[in-house]
PDB file of N, CA and C in Angstrom:
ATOM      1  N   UNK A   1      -3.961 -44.268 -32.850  1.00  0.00           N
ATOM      2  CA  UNK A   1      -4.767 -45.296 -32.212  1.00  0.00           C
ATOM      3  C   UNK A   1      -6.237 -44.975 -32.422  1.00  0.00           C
ATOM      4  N   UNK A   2      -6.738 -45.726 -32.846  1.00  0.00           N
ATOM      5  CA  UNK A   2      -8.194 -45.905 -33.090  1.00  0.00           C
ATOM      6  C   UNK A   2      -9.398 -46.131 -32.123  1.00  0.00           C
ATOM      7  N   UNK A   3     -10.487 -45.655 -31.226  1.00  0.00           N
ATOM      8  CA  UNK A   3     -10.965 -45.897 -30.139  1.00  0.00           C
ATOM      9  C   UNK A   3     -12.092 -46.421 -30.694  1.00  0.00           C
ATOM     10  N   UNK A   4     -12.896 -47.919 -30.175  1.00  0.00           N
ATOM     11  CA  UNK A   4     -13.587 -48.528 -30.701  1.00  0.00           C
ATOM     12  C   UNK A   4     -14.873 -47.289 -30.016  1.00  0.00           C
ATOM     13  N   UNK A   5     -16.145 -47.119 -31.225  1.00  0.00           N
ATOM     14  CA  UNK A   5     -16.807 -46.499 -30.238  1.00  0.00           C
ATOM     15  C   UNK A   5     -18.345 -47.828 -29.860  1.00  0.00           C
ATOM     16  N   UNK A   6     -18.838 -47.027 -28.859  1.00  0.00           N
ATOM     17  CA  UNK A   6     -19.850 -47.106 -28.042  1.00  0.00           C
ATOM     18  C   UNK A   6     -21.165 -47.618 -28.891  1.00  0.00           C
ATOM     19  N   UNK A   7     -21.648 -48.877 -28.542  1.00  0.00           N
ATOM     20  CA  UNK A   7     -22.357 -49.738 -29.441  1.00  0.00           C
ATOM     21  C   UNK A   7     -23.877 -49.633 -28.192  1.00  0.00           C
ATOM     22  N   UNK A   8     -25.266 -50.421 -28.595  1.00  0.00           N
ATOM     23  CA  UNK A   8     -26.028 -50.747 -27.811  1.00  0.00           C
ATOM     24  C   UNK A   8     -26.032 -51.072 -26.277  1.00  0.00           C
ATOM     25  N   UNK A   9     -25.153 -52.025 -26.227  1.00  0.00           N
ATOM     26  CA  UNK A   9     -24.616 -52.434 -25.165  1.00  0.00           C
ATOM     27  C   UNK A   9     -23.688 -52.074 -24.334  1.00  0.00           C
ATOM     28  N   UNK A  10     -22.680 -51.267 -24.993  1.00  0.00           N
ATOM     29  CA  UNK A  10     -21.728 -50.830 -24.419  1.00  0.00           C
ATOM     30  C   UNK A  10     -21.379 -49.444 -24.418  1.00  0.00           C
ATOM     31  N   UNK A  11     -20.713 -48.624 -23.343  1.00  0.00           N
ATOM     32  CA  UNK A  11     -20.454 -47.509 -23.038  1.00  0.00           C
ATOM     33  C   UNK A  11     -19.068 -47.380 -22.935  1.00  0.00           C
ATOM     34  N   UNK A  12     -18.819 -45.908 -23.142  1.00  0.00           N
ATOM     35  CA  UNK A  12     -16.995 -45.638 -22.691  1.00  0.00           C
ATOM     36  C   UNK A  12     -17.402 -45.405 -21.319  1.00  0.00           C
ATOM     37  N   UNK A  13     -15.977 -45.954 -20.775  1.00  0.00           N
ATOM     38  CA  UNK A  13     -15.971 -45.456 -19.228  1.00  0.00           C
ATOM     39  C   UNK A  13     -13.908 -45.617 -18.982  1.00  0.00           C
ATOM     40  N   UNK A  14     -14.065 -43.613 -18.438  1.00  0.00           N
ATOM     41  CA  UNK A  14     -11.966 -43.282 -18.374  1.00  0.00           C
ATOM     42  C   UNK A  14     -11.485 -44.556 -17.058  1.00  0.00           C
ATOM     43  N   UNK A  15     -10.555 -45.188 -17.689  1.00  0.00           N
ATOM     44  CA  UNK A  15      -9.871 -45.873 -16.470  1.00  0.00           C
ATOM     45  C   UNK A  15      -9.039 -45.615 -15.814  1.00  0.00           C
ATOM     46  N   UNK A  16      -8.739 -43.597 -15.944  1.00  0.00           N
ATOM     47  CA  UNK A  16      -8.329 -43.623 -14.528  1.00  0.00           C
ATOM     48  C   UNK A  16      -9.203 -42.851 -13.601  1.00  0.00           C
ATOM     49  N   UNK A  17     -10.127 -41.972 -13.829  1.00  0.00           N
ATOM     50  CA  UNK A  17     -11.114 -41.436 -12.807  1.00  0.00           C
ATOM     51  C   UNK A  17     -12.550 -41.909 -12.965  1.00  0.00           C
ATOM     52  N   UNK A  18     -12.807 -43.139 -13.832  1.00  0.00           N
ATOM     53  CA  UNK A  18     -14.376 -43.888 -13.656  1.00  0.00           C
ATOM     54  C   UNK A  18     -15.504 -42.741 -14.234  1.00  0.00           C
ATOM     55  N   UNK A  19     -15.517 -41.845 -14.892  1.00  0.00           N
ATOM     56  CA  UNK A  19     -15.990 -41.198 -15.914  1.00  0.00           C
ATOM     57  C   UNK A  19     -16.902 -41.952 -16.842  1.00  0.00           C
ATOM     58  N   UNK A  20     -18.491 -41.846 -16.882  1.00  0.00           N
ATOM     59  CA  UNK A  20     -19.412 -42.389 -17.669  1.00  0.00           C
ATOM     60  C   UNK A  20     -19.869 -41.633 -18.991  1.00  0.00           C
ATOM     61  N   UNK A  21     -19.725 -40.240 -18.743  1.00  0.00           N
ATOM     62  CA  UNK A  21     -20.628 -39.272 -19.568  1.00  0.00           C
ATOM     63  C   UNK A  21     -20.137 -38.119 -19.881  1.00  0.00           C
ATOM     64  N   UNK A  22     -18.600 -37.947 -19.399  1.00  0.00           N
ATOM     65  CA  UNK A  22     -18.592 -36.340 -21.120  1.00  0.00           C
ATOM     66  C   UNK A  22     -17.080 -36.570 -21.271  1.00  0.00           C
ATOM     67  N   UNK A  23     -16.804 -36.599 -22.641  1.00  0.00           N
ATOM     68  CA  UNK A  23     -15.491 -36.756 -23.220  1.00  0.00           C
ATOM     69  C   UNK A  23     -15.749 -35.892 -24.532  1.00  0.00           C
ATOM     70  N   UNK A  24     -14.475 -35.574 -24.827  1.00  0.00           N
ATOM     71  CA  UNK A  24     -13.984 -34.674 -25.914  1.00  0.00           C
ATOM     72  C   UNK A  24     -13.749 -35.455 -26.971  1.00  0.00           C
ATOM     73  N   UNK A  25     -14.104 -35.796 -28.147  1.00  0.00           N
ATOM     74  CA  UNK A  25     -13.644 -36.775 -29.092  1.00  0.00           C
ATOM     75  C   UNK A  25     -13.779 -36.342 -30.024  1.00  0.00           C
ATOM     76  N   UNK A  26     -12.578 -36.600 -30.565  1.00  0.00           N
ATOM     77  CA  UNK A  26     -12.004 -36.048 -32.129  1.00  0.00           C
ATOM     78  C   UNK A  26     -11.772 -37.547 -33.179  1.00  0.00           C
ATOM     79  N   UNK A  27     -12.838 -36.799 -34.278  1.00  0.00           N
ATOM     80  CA  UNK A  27     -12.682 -37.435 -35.365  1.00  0.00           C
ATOM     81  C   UNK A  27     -12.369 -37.364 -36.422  1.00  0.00           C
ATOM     82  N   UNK A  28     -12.120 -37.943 -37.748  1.00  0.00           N
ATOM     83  CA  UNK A  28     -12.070 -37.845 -38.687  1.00  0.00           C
ATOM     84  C   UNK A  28     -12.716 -38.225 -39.624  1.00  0.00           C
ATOM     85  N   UNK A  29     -13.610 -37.375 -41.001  1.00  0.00           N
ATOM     86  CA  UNK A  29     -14.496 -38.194 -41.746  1.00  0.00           C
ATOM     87  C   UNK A  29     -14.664 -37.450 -42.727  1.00  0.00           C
ATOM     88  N   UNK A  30     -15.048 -38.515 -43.563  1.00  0.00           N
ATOM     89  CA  UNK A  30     -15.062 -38.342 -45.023  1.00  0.00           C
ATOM     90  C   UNK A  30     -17.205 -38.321 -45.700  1.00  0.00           C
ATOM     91  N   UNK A  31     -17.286 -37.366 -46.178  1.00  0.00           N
ATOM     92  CA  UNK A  31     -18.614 -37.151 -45.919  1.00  0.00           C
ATOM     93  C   UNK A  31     -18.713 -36.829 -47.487  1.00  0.00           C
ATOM     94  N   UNK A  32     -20.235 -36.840 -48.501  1.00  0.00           N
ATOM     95  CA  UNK A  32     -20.592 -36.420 -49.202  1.00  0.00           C
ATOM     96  C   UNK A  32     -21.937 -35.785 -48.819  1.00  0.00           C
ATOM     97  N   UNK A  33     -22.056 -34.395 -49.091  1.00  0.00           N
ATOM     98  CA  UNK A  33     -23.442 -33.355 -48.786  1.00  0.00           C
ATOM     99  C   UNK A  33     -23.939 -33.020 -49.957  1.00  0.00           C
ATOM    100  N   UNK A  34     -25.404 -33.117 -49.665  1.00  0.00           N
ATOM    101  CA  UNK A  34     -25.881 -32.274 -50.760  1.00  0.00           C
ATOM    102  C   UNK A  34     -26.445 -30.706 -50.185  1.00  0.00           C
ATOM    103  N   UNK A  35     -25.602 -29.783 -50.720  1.00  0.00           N
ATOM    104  CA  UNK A  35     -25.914 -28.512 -50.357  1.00  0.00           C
ATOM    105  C   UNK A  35     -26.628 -27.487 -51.102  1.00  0.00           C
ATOM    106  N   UNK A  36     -27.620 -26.989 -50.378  1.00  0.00           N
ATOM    107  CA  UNK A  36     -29.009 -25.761 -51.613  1.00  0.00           C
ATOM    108  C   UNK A  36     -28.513 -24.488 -50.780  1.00  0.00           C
ATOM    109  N   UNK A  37     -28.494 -23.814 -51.926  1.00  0.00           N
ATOM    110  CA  UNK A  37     -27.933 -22.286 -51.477  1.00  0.00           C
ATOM    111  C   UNK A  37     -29.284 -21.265 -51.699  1.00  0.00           C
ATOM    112  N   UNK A  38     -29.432 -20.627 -50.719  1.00  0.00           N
ATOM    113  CA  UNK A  38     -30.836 -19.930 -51.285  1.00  0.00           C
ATOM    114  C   UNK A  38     -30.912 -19.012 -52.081  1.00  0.00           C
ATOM    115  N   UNK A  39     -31.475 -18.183 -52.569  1.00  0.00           N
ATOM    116  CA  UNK A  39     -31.370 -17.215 -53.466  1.00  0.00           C
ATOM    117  C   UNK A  39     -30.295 -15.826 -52.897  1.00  0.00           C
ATOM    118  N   UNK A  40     -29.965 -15.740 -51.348  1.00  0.00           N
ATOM    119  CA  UNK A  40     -29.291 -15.378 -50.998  1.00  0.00           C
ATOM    120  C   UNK A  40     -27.559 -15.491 -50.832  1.00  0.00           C
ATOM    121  N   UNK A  41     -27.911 -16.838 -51.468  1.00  0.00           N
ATOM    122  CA  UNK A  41     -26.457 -17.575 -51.054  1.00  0.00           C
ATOM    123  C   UNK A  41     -26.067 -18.039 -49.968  1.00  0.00           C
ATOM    124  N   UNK A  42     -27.148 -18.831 -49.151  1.00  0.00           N
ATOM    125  CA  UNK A  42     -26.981 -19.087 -47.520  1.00  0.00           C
ATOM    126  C   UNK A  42     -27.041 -20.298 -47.792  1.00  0.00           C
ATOM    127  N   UNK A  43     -25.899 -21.422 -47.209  1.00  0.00           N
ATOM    128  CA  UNK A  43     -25.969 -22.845 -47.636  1.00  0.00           C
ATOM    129  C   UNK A  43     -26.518 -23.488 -46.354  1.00  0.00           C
ATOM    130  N   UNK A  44     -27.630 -24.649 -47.230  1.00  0.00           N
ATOM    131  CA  UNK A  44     -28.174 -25.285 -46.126  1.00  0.00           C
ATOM    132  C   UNK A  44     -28.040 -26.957 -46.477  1.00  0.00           C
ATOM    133  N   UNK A  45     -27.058 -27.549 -45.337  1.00  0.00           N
ATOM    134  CA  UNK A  45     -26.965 -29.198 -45.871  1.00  0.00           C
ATOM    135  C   UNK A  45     -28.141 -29.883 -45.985  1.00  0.00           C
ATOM    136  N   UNK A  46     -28.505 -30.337 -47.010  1.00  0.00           N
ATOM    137  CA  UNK A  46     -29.862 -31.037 -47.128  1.00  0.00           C
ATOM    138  C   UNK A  46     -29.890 -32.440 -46.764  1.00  0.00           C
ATOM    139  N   UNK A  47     -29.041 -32.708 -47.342  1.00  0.00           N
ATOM    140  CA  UNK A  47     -28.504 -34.525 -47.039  1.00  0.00           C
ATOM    141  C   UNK A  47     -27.128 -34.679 -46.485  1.00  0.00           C
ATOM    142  N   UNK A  48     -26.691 -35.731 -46.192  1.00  0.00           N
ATOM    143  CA  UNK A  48     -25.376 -35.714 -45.649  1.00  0.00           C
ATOM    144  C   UNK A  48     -24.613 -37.599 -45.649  1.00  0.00           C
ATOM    145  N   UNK A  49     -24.182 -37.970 -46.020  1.00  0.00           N
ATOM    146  CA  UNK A  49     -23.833 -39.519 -46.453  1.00  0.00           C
ATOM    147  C   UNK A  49     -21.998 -39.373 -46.143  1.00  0.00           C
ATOM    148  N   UNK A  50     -22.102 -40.429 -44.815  1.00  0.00           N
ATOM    149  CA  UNK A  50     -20.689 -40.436 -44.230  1.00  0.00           C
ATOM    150  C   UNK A  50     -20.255 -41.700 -45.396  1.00  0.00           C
ATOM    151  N   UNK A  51     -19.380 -41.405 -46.003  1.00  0.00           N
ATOM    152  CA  UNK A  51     -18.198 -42.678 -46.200  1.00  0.00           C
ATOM    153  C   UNK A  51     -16.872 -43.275 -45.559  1.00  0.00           C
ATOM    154  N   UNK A  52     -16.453 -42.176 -44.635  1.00  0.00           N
ATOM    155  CA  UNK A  52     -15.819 -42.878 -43.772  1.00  0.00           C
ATOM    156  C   UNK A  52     -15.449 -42.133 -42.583  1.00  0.00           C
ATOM    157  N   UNK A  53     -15.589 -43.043 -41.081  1.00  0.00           N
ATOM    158  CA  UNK A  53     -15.135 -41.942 -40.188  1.00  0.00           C
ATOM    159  C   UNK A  53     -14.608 -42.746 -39.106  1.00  0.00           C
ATOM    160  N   UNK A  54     -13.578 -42.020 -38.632  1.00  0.00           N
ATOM    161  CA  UNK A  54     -12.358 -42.726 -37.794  1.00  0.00           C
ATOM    162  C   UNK A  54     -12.499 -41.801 -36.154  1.00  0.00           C
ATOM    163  N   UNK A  55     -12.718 -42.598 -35.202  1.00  0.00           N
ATOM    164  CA  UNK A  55     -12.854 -41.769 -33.773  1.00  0.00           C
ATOM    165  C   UNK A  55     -11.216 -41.989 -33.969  1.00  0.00           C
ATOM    166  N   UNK A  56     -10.147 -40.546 -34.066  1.00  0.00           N
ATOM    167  CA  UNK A  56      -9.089 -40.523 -33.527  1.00  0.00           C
ATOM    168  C   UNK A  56      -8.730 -41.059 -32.058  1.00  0.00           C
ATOM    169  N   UNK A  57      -9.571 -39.679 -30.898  1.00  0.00           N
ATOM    170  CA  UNK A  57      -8.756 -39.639 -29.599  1.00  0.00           C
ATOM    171  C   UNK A  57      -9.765 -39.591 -28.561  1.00  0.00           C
ATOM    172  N   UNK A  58     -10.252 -39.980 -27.545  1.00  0.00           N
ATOM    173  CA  UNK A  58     -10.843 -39.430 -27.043  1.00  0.00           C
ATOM    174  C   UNK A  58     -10.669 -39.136 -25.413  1.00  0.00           C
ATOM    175  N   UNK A  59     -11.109 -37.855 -25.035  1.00  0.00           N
ATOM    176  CA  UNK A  59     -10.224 -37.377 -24.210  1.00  0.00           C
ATOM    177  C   UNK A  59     -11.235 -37.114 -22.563  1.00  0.00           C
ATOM    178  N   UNK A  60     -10.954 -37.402 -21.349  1.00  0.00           N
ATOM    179  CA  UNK A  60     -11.773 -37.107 -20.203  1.00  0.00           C
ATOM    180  C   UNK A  60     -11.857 -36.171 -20.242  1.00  0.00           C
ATOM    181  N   UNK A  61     -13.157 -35.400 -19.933  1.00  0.00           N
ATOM    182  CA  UNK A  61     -13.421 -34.197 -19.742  1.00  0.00           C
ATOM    183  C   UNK A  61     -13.223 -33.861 -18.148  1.00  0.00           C
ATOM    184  N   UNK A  62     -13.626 -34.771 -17.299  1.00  0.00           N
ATOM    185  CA  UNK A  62     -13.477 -35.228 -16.050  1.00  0.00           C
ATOM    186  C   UNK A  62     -11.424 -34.823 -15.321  1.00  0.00           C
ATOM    187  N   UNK A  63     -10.951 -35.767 -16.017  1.00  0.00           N
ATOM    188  CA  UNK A  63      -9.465 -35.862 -15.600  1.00  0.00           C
ATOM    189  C   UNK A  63      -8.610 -35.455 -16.745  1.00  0.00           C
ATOM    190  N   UNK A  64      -9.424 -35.065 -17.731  1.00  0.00           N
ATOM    191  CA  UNK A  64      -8.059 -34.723 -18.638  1.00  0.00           C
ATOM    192  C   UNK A  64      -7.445 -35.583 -19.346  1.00  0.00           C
ATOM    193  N   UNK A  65      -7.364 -37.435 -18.960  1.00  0.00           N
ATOM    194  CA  UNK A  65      -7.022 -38.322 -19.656  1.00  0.00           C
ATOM    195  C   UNK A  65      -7.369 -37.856 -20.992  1.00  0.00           C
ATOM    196  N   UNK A  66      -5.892 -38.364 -21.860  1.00  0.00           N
ATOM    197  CA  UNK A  66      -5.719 -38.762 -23.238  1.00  0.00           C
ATOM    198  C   UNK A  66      -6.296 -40.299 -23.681  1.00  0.00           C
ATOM    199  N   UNK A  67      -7.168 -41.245 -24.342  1.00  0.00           N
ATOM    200  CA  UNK A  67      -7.218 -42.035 -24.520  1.00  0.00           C
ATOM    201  C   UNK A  67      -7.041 -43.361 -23.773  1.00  0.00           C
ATOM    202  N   UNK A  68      -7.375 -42.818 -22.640  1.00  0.00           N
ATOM    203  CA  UNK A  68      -7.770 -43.380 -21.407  1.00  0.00           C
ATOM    204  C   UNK A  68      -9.254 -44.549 -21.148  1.00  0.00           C
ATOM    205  N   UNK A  69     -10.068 -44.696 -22.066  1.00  0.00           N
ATOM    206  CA  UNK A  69     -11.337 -44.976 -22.086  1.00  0.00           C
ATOM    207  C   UNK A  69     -11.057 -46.698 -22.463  1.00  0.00           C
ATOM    208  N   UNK A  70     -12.024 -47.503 -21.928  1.00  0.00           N
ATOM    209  CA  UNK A  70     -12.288 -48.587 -22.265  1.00  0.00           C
ATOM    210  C   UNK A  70     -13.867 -48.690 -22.526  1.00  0.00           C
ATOM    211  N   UNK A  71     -14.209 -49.948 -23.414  1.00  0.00           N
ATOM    212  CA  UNK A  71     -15.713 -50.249 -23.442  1.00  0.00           C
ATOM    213  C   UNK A  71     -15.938 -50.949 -22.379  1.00  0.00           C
ATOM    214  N   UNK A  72     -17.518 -50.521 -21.520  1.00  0.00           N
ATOM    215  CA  UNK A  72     -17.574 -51.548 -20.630  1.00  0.00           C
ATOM    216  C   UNK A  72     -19.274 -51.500 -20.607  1.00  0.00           C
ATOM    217  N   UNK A  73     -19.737 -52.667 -19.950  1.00  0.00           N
ATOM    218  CA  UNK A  73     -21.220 -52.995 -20.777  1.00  0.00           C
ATOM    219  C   UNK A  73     -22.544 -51.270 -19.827  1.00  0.00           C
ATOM    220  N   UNK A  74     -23.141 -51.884 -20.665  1.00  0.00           N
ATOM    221  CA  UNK A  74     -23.852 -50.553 -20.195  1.00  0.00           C
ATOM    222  C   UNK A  74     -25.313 -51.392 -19.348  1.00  0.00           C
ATOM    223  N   UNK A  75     -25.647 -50.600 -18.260  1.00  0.00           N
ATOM    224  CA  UNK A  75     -26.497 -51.353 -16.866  1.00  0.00           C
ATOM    225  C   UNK A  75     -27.420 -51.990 -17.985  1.00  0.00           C
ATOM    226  N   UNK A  76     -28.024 -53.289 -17.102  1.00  0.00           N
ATOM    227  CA  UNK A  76     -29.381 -53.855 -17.704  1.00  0.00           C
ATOM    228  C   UNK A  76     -29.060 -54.057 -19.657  1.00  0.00           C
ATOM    229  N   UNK A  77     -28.354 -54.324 -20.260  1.00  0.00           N
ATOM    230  CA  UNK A  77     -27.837 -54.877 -21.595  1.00  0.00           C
ATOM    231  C   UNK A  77     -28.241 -55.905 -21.603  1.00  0.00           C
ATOM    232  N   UNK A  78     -27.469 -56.642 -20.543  1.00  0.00           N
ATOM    233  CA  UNK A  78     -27.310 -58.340 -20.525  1.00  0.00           C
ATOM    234  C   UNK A  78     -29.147 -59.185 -20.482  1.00  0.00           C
ATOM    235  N   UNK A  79     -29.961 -58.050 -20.404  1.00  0.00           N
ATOM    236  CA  UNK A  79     -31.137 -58.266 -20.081  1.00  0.00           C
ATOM    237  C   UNK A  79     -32.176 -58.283 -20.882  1.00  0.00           C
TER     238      UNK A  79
END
């Protein structure tokens, strides 16, 4: 299951303990980096260009809920 994420307007909030602000969320993504190694050999990402990324799960930090979260608008949006 795929969890839509969190846009301008809208926020996650867990529907079973009303949780606004810390969840565990696991993703998946497909990334191209450009990486410079220094003369030491210490890699540093210079650039970074997502091509694709999927919010798997996301989890209450609050209650522990599994994929428990709905979008719901975030205060003063509508405004």
């Amino acid at each position: 299951m795929t969890v839509p994420l969190p846009t301008a307007s809208t926020r996650w909030r867990c529907t079973l303990c009303g949780n606004l602000t810390r969840f565990d969320v696991t993703r998946s993504s497909k990334v191209v980096e450009y990486v410079h190694l220094d003369l030491a050999g210490e890699p540093t990402v210079e650039e970074r260009e997502v091509l694709d990324e999927t919010t798997e799960s996301v989890r209450c930090r609050w209650c522990n809920a599994v994929d428990q979260v709905e979008l719901v608008d975030r205060p003063g949006a509508g405004s």
